[in-house]
PDB file of N, CA and C in Angstrom:
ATOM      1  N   UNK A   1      71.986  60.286 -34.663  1.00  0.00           N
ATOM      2  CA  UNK A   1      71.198  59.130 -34.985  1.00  0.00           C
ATOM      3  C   UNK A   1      69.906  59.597 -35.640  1.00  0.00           C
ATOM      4  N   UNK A   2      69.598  59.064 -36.830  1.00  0.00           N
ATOM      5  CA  UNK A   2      68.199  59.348 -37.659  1.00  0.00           C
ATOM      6  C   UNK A   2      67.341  58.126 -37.119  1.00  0.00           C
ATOM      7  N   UNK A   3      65.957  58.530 -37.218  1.00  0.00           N
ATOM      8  CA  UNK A   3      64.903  58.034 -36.992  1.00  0.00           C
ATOM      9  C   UNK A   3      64.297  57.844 -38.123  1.00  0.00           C
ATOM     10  N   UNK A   4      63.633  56.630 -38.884  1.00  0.00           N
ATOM     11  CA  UNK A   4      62.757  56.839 -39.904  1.00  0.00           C
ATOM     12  C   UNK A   4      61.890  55.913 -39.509  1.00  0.00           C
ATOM     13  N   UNK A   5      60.247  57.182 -39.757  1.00  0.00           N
ATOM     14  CA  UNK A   5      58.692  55.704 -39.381  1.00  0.00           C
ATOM     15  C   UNK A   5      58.693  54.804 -40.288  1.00  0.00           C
ATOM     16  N   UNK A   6      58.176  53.973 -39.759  1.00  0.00           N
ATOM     17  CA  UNK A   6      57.548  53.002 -40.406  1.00  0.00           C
ATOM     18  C   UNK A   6      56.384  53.125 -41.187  1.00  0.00           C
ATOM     19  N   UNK A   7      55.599  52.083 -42.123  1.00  0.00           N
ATOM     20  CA  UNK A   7      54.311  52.519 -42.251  1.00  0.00           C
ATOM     21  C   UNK A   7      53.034  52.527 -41.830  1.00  0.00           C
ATOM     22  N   UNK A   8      53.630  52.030 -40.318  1.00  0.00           N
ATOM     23  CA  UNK A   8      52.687  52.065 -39.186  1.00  0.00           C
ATOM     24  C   UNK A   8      52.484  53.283 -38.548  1.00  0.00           C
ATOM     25  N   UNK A   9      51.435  54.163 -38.456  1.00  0.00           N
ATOM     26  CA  UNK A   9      51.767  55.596 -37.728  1.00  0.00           C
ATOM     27  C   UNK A   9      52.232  55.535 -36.406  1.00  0.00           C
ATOM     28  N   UNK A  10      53.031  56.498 -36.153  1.00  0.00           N
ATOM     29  CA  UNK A  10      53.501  56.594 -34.598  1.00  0.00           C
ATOM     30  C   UNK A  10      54.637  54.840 -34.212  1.00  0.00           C
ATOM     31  N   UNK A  11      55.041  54.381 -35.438  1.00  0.00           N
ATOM     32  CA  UNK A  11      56.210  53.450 -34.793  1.00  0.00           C
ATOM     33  C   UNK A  11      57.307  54.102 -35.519  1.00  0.00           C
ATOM     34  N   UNK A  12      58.526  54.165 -34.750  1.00  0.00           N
ATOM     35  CA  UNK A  12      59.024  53.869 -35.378  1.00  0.00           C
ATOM     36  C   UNK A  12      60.829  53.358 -35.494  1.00  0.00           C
ATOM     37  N   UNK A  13      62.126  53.121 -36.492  1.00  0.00           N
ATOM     38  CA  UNK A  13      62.991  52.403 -36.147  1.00  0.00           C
ATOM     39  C   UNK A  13      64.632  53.061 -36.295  1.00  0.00           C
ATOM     40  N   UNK A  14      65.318  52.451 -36.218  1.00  0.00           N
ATOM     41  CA  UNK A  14      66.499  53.041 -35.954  1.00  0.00           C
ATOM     42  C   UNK A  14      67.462  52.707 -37.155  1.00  0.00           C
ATOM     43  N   UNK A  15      67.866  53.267 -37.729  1.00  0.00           N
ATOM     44  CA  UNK A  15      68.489  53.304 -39.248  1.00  0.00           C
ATOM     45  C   UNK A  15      69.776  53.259 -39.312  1.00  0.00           C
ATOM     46  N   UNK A  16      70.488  53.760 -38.412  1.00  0.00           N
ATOM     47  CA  UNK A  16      72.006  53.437 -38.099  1.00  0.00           C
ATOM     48  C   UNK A  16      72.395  54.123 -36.483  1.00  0.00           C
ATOM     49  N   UNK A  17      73.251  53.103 -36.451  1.00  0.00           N
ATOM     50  CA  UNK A  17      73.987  53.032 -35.443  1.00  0.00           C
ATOM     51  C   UNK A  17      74.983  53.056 -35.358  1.00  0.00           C
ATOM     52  N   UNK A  18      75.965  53.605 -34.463  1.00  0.00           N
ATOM     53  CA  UNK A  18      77.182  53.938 -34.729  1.00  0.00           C
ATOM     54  C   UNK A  18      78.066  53.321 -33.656  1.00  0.00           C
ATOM     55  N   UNK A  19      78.879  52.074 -34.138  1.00  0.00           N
ATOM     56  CA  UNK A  19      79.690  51.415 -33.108  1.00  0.00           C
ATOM     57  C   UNK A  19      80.476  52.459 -32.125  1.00  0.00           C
ATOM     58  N   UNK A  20      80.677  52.179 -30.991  1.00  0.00           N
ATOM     59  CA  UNK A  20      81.687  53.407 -29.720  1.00  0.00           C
ATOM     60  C   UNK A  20      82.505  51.749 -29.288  1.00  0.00           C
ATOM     61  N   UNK A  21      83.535  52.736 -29.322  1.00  0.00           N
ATOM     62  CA  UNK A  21      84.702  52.452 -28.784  1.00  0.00           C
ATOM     63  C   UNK A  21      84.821  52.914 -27.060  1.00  0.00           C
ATOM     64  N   UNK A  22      84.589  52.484 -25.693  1.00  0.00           N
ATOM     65  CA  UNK A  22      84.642  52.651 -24.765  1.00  0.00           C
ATOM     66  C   UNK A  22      86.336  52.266 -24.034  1.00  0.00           C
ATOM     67  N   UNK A  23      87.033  53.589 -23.775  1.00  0.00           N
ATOM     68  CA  UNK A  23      88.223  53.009 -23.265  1.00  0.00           C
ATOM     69  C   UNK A  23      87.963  52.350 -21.883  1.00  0.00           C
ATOM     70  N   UNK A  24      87.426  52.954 -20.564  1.00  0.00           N
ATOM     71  CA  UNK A  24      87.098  52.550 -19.608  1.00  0.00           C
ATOM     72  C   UNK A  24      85.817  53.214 -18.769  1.00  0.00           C
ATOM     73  N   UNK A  25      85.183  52.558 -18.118  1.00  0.00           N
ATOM     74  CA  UNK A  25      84.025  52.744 -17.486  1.00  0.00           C
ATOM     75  C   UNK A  25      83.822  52.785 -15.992  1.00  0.00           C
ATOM     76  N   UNK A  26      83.403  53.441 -15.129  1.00  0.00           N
ATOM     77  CA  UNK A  26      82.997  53.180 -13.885  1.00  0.00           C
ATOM     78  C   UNK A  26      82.132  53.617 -13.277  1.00  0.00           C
ATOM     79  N   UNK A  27      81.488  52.726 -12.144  1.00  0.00           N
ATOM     80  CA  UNK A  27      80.414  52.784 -11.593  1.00  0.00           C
ATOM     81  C   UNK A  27      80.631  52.310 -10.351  1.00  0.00           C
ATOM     82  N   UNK A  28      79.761  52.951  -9.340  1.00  0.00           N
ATOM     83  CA  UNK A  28      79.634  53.295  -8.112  1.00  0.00           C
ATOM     84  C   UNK A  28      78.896  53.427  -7.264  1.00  0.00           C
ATOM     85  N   UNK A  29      78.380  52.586  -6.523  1.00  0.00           N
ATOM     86  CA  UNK A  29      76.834  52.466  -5.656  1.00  0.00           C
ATOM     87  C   UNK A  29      75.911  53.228  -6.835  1.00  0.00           C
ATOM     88  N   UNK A  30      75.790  51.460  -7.319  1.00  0.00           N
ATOM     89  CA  UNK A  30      75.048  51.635  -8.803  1.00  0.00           C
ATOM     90  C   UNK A  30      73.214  50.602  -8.169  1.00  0.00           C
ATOM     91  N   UNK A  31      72.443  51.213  -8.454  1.00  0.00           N
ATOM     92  CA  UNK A  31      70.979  49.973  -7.956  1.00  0.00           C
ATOM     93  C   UNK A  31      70.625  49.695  -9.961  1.00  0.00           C
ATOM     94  N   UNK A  32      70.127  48.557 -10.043  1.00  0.00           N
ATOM     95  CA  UNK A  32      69.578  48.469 -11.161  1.00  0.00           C
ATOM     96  C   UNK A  32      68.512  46.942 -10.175  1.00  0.00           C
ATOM     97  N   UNK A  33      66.769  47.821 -11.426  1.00  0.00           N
ATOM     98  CA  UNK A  33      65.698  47.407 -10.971  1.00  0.00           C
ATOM     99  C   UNK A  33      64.803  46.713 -11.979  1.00  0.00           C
ATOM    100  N   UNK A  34      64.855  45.323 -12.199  1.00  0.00           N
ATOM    101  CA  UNK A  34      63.824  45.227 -12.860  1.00  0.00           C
ATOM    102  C   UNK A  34      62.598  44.413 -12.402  1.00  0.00           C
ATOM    103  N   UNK A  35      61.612  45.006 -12.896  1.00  0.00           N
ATOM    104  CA  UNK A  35      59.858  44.309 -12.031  1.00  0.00           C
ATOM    105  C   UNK A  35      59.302  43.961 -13.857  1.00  0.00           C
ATOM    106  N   UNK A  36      58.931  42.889 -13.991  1.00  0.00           N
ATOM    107  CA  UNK A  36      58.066  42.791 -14.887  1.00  0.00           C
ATOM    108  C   UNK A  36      57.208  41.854 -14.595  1.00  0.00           C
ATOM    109  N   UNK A  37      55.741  42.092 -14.005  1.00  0.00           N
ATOM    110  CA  UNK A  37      54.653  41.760 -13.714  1.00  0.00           C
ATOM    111  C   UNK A  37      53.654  40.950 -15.138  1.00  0.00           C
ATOM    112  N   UNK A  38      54.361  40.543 -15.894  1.00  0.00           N
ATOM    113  CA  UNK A  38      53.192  40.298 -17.336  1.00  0.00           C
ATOM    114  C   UNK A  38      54.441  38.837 -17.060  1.00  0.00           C
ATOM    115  N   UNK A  39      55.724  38.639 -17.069  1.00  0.00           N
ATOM    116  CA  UNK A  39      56.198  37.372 -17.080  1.00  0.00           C
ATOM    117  C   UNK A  39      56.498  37.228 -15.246  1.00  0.00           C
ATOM    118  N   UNK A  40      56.238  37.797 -14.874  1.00  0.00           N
ATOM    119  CA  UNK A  40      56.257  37.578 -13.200  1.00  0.00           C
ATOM    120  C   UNK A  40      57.532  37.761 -12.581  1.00  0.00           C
ATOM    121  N   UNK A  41      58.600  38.572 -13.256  1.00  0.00           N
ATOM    122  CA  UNK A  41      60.084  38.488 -12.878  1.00  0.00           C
ATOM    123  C   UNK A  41      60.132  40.244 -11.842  1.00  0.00           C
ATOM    124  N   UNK A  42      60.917  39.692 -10.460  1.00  0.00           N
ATOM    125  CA  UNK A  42      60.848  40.839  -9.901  1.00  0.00           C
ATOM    126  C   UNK A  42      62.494  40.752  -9.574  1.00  0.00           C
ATOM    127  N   UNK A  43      63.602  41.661  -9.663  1.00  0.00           N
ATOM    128  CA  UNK A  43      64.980  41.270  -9.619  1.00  0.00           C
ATOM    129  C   UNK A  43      65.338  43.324  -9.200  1.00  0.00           C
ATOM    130  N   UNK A  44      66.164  43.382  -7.880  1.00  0.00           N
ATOM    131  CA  UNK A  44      67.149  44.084  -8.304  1.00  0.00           C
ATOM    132  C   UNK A  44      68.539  43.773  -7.630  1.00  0.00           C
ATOM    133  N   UNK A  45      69.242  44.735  -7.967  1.00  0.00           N
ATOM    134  CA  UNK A  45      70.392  44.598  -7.550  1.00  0.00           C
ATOM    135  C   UNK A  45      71.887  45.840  -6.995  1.00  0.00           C
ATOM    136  N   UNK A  46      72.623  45.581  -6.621  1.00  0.00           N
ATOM    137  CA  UNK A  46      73.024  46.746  -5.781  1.00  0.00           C
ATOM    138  C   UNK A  46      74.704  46.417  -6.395  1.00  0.00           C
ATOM    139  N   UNK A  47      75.412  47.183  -6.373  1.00  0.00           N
ATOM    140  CA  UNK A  47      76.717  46.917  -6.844  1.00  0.00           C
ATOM    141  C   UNK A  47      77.750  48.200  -6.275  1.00  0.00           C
ATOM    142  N   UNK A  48      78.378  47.896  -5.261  1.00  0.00           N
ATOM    143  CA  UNK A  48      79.272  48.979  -5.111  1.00  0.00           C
ATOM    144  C   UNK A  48      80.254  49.110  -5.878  1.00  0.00           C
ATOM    145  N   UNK A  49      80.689  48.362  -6.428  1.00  0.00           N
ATOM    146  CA  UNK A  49      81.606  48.983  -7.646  1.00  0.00           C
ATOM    147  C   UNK A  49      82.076  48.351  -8.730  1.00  0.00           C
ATOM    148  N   UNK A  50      81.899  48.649  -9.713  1.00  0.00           N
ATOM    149  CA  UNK A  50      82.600  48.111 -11.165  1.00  0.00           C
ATOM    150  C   UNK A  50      83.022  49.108 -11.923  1.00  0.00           C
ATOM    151  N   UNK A  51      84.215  48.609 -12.732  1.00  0.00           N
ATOM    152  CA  UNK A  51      85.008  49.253 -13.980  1.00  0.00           C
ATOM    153  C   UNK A  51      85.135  48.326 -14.545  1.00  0.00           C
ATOM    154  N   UNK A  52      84.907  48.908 -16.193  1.00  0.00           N
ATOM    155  CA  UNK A  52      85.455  48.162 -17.584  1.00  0.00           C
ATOM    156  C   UNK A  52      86.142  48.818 -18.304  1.00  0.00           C
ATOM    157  N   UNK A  53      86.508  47.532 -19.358  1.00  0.00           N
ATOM    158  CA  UNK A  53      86.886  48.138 -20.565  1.00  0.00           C
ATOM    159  C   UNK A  53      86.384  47.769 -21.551  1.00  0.00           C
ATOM    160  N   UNK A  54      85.777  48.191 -22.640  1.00  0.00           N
ATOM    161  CA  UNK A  54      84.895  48.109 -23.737  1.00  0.00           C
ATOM    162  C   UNK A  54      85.067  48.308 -24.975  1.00  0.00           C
ATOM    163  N   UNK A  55      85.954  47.227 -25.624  1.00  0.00           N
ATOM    164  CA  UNK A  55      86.602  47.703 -26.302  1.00  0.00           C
ATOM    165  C   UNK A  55      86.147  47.758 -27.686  1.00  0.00           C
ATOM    166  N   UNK A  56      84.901  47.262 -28.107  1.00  0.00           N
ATOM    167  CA  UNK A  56      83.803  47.289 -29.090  1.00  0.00           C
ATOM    168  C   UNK A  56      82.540  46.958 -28.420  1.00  0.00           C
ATOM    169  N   UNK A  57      81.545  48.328 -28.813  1.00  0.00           N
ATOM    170  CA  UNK A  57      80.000  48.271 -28.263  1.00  0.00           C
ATOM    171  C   UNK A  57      79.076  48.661 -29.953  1.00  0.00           C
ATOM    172  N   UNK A  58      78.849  47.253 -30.466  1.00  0.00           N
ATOM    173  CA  UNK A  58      77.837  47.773 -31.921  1.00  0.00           C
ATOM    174  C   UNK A  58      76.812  46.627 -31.553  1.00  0.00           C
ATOM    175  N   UNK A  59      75.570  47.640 -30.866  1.00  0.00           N
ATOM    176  CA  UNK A  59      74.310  47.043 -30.776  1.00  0.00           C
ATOM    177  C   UNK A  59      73.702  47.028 -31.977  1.00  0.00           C
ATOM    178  N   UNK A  60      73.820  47.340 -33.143  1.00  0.00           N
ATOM    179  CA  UNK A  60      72.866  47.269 -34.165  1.00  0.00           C
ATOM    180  C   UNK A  60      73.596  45.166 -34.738  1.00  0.00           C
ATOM    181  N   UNK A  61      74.855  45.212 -34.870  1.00  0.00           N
ATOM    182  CA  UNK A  61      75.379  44.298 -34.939  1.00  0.00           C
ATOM    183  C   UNK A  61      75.216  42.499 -34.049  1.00  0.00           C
ATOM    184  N   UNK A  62      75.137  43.421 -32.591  1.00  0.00           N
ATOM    185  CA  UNK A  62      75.000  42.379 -31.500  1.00  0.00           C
ATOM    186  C   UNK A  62      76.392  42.097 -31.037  1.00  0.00           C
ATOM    187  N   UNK A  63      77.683  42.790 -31.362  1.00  0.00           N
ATOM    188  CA  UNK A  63      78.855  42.613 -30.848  1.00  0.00           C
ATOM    189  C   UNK A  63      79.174  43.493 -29.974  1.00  0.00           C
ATOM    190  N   UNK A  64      79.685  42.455 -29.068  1.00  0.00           N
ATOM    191  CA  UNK A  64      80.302  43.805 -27.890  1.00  0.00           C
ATOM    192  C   UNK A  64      81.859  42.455 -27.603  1.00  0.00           C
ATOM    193  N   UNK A  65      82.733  43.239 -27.392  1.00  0.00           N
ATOM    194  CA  UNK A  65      84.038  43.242 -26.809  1.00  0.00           C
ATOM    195  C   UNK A  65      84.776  43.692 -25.622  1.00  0.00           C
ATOM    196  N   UNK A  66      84.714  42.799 -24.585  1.00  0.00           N
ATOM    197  CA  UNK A  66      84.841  43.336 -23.063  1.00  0.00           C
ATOM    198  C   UNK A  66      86.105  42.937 -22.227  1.00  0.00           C
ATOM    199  N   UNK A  67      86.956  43.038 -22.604  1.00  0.00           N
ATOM    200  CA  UNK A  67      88.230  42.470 -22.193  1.00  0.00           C
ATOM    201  C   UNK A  67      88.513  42.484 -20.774  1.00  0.00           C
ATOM    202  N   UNK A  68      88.387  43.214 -20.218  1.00  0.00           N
ATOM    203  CA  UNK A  68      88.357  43.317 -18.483  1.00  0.00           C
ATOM    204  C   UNK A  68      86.967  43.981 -17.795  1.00  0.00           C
ATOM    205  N   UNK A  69      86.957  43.145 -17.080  1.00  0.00           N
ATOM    206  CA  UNK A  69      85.770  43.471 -16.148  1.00  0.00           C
ATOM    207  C   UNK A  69      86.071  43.207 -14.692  1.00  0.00           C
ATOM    208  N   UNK A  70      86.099  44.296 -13.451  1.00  0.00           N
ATOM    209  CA  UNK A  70      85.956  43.968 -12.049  1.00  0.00           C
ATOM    210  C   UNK A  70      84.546  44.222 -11.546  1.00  0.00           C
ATOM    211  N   UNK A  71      84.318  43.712 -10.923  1.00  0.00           N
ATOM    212  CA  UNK A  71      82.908  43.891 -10.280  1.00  0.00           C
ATOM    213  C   UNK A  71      82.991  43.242  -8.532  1.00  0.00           C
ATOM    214  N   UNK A  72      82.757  44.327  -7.570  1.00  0.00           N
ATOM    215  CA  UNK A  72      83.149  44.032  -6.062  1.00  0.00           C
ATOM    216  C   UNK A  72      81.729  44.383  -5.310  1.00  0.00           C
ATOM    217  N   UNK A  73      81.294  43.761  -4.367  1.00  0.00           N
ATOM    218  CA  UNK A  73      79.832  44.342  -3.824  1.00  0.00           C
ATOM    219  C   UNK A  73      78.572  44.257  -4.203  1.00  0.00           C
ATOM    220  N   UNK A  74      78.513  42.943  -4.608  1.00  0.00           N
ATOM    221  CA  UNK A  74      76.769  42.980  -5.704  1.00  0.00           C
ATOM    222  C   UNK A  74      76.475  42.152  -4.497  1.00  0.00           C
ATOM    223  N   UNK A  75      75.151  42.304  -4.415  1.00  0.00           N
ATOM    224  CA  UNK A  75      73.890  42.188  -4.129  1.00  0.00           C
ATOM    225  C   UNK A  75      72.823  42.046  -4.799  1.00  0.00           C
ATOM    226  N   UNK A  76      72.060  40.813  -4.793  1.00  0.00           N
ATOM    227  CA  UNK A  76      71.246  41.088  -5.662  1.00  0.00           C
ATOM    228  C   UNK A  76      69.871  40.133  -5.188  1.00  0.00           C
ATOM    229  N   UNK A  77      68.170  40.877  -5.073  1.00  0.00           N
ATOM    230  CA  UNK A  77      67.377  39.932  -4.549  1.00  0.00           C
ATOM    231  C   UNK A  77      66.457  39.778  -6.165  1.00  0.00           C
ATOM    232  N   UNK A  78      66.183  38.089  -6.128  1.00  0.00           N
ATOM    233  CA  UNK A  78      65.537  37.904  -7.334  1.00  0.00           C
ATOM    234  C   UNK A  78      64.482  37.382  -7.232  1.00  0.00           C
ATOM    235  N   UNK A  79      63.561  37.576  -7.106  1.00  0.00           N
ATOM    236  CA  UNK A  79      62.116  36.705  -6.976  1.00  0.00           C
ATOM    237  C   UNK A  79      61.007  36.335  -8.046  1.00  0.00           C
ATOM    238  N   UNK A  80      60.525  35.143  -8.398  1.00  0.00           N
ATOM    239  CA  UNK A  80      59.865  34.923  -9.559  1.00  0.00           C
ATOM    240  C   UNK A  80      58.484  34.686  -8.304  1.00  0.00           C
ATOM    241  N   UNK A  81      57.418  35.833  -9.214  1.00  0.00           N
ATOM    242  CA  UNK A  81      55.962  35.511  -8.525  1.00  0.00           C
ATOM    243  C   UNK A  81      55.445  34.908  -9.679  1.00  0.00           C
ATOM    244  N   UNK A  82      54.064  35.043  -9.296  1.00  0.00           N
ATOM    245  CA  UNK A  82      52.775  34.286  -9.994  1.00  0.00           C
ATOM    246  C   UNK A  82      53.067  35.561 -11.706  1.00  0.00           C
ATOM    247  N   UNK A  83      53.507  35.247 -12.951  1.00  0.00           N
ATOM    248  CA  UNK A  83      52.863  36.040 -13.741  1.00  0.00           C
ATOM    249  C   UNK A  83      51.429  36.215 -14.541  1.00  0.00           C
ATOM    250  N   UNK A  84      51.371  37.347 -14.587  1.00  0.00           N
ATOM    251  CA  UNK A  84      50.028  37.663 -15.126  1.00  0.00           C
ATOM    252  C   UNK A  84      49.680  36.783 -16.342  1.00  0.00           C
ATOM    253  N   UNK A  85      50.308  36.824 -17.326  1.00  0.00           N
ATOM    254  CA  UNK A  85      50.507  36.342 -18.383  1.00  0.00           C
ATOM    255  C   UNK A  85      50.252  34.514 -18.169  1.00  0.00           C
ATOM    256  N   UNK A  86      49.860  33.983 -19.288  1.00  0.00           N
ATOM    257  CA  UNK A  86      49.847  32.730 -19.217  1.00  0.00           C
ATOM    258  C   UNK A  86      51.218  31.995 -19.919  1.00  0.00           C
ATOM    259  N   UNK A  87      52.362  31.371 -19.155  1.00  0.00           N
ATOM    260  CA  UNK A  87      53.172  30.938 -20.262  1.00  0.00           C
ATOM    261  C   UNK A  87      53.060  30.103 -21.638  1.00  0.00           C
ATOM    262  N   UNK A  88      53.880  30.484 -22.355  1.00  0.00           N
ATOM    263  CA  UNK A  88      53.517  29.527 -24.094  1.00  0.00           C
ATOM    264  C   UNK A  88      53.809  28.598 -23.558  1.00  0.00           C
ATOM    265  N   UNK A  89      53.912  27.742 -24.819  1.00  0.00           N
ATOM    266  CA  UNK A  89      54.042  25.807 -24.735  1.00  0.00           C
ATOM    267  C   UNK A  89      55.452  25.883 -24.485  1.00  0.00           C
ATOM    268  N   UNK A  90      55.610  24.544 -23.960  1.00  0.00           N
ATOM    269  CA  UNK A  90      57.641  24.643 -24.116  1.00  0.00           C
ATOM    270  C   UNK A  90      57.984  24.203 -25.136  1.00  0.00           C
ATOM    271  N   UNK A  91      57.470  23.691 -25.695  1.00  0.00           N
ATOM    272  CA  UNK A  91      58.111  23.594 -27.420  1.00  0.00           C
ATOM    273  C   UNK A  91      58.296  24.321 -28.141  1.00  0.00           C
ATOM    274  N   UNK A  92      57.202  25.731 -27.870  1.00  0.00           N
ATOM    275  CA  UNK A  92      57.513  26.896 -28.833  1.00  0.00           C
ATOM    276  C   UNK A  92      58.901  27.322 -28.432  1.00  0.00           C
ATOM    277  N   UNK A  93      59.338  27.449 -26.835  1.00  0.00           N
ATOM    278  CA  UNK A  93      60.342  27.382 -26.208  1.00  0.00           C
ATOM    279  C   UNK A  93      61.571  26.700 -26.728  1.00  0.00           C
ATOM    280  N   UNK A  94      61.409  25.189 -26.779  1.00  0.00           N
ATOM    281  CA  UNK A  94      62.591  24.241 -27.558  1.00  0.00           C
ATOM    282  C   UNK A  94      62.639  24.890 -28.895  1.00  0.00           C
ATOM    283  N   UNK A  95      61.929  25.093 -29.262  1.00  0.00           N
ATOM    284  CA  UNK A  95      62.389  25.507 -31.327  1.00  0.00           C
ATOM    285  C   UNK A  95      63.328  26.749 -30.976  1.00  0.00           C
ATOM    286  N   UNK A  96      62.717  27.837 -30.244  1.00  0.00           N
ATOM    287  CA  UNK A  96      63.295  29.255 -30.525  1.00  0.00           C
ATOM    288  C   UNK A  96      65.015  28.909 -29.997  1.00  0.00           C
ATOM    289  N   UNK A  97      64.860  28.248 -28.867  1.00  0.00           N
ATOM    290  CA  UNK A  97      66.533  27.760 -28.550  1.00  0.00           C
ATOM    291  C   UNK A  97      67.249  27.090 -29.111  1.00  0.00           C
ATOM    292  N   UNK A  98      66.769  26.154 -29.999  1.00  0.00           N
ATOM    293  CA  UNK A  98      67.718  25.632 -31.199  1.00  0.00           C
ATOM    294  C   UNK A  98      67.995  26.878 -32.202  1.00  0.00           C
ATOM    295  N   UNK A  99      67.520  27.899 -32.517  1.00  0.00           N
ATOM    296  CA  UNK A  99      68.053  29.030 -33.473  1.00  0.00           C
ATOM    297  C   UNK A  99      69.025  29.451 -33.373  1.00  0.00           C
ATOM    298  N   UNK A 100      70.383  29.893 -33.692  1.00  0.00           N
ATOM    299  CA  UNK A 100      71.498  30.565 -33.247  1.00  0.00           C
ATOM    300  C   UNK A 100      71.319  31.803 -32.430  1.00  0.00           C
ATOM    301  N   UNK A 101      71.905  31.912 -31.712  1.00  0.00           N
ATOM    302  CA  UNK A 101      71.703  33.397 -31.309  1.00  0.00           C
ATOM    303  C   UNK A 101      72.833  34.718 -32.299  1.00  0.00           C
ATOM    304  N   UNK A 102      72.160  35.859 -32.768  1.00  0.00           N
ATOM    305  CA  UNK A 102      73.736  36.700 -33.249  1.00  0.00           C
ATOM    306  C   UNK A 102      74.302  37.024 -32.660  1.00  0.00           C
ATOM    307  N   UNK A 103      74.262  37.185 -31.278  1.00  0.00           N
ATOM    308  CA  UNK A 103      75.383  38.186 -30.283  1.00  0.00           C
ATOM    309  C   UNK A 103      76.176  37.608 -30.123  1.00  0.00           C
ATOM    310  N   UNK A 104      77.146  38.837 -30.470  1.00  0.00           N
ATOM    311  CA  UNK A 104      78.564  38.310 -30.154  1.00  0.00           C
ATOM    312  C   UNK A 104      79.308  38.808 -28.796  1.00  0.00           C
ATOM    313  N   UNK A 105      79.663  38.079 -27.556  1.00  0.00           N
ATOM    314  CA  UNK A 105      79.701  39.057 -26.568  1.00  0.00           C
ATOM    315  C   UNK A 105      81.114  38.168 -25.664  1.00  0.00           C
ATOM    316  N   UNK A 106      82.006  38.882 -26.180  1.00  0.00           N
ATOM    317  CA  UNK A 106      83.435  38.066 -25.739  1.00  0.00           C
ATOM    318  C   UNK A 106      83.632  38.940 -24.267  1.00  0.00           C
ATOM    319  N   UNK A 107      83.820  37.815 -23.594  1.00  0.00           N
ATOM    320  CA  UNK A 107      84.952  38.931 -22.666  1.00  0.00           C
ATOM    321  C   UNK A 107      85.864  37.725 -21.953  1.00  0.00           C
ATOM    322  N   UNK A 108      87.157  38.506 -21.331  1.00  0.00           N
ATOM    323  CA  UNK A 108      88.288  38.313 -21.487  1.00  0.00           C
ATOM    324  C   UNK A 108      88.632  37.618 -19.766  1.00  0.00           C
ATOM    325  N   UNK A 109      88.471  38.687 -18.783  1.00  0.00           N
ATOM    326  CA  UNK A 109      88.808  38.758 -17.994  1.00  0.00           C
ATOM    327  C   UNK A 109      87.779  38.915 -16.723  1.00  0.00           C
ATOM    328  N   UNK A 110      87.045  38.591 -15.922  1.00  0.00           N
ATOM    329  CA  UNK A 110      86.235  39.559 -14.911  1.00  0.00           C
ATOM    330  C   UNK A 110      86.617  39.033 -13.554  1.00  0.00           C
ATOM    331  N   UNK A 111      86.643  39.679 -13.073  1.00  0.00           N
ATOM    332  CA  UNK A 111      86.755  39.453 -11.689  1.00  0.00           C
ATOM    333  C   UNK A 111      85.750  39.588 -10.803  1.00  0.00           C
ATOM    334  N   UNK A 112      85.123  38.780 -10.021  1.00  0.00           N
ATOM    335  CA  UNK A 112      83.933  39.354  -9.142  1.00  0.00           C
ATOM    336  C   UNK A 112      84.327  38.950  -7.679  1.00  0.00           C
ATOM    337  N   UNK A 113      83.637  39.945  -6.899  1.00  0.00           N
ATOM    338  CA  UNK A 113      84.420  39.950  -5.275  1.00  0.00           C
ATOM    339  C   UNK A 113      82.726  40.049  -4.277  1.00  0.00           C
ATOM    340  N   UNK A 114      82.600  39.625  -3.315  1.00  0.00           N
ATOM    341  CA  UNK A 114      82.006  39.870  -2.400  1.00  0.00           C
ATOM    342  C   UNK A 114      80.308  39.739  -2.995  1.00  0.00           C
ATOM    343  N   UNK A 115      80.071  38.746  -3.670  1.00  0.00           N
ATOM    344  CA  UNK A 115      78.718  38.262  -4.336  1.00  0.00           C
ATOM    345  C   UNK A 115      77.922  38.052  -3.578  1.00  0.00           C
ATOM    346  N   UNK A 116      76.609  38.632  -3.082  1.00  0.00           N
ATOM    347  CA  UNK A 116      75.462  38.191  -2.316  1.00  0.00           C
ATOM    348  C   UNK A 116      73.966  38.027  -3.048  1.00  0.00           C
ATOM    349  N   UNK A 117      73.750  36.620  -3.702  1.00  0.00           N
ATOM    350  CA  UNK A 117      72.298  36.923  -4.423  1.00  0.00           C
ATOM    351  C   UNK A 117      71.162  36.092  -2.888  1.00  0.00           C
ATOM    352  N   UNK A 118      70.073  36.565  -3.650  1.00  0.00           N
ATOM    353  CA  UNK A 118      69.054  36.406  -2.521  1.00  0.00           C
ATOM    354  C   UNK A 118      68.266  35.647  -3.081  1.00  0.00           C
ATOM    355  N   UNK A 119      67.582  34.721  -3.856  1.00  0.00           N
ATOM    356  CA  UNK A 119      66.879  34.043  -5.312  1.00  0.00           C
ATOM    357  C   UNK A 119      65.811  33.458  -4.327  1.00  0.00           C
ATOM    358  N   UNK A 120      64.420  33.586  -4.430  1.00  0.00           N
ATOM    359  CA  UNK A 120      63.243  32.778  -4.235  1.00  0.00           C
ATOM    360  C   UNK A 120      62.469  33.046  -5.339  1.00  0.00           C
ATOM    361  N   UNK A 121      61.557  31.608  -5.570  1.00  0.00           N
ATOM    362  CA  UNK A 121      60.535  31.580  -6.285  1.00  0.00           C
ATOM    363  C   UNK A 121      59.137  31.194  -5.139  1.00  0.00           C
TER     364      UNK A 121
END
């Protein structure tokens, strides 16, 4: 993968990307964490196990192709605090959601087993 700056010093962007073909995937007392304190979102989550299949991944594109998915053992606590940040108007909100979105993100099959979310605001 090449890198070329911008004409901003010290930014810079990604020039190609190269679609992967993923035959299958797995994961295994997996934690994924996200805290973002500027929109007030605090979320993680716990997953004892998932496998895929992936059968087109082109992020430069926005397509992904996911034909089977299992997922058994999630857990997940989500909490919205006070954010730092002041939210925009909701109209700026309504316009941006009438835009299409490009991603293309099919999938086929998933299975999910033994779901525990925890959600307070």
């Amino acid at each position: 993968m090449h890198l070329l700056p911008l004409t901003a010093p010290g930014l810079y962007r990604y020039i190609r990307v190269i679609p992967v073909a993923w035959d299958h995937r797995d994961w295994t007392k997996t934690r994924l964490v996200y805290n973002d304190v500027i929109t007030g979102s605090d979320m993680e989550t716990w997953i004892d196990h998932l496998d895929t299949r992936i059968d087109e991944f082109d992020p430069q594109r926005l397509n992904f192709n996911v034909p089977q998915t299992n997922i058994s053992g999630v857990a997940a606590r989500i909490y919205q605090v006070k954010p730092l940040a002041r939210p925009e108007p909701e109209i700026k909100d309504m316009i941006e959601a009438r835009q299409p979105s490009p991603l293309q993100l099919a999938f086929n099959q998933v299975n999910l087993e033994n779901f525990r979310p925890r959600i307070s605001q």
